[in-house]
Protein backbone atom coordinates (compact mmCIF):
# COMPACT_ATOMS: atom_id res chain seq x y z
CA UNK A 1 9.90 0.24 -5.06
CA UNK A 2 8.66 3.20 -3.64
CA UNK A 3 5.71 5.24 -1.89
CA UNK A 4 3.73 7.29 -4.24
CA UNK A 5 1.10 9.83 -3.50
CA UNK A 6 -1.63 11.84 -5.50
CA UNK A 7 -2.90 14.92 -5.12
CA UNK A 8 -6.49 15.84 -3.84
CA UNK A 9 -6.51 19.19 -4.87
CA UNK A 10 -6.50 19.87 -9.20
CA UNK A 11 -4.25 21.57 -10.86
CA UNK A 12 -5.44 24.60 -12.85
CA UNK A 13 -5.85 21.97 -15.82
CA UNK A 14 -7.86 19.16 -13.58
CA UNK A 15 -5.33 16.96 -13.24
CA UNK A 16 -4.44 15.11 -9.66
CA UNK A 17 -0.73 15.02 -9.82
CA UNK A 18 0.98 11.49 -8.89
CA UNK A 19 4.15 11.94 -6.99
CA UNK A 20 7.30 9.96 -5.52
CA UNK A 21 7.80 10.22 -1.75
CA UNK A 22 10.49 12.61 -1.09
CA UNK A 23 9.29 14.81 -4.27
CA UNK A 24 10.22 18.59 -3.37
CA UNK A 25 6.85 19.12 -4.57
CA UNK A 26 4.62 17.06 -2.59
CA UNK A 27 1.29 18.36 -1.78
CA UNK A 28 0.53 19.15 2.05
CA UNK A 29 -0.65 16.20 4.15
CA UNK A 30 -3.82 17.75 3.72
CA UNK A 31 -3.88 17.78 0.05
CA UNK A 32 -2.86 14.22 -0.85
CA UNK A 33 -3.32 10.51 -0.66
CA UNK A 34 -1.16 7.78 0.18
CA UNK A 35 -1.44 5.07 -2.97
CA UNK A 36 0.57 2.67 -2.35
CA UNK A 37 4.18 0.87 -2.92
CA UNK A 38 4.80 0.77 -6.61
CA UNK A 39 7.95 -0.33 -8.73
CA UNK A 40 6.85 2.57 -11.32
CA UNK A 41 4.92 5.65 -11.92
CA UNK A 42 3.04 4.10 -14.78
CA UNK A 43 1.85 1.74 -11.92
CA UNK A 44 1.37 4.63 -9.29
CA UNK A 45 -0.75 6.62 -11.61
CA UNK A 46 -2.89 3.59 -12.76
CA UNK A 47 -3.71 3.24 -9.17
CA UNK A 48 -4.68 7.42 -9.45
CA UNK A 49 -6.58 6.74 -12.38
CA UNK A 50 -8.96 4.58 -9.83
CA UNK A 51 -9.50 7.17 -7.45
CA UNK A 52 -9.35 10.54 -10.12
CA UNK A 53 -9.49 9.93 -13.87
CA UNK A 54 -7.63 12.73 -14.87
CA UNK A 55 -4.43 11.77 -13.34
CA UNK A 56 -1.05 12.73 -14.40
CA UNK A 57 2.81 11.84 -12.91
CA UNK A 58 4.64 15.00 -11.46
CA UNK A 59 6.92 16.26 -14.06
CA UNK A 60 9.82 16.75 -11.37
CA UNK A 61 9.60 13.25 -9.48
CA UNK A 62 8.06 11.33 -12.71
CA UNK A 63 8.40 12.69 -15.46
CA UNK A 64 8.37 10.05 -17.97
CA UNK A 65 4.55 9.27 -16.72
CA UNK A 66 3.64 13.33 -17.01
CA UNK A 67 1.71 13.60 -20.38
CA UNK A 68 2.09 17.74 -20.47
């Protein structure tokens, strides 16, 4: 399992970018939101989706949950 964070701010394209702890692209502490312990990103962003529909995994720390 592990820690999994969105980010407040939108990227250029709306989404809120989901991302694993220790991601070398985290978002500053005052641009993101703790989510939870999840065993996936599928999971992690799910949890997003509740907060900001437009939601999408990081494509560095989880990529096979980034939809482009």
């Amino acid at each position: 399992m592990s820690n999994y964070y969105v980010n407040t701010h939108a990227q250029a394209n709306g989404d809120h970018e989901v991302h694993k702890d220790g991601c070398v692209w985290m978002p500053h502490e005052n641009y993101k939101k703790y989510l939870g312990d999840f065993l996936n990103c599928f999971e992690a962003v799910q949890a997003a989706k509740k907060i900001f529909a437009q939601s999408n995994g990081c494509y560095y720390c989880s990529r096979e949950c980034n939809t482009g």
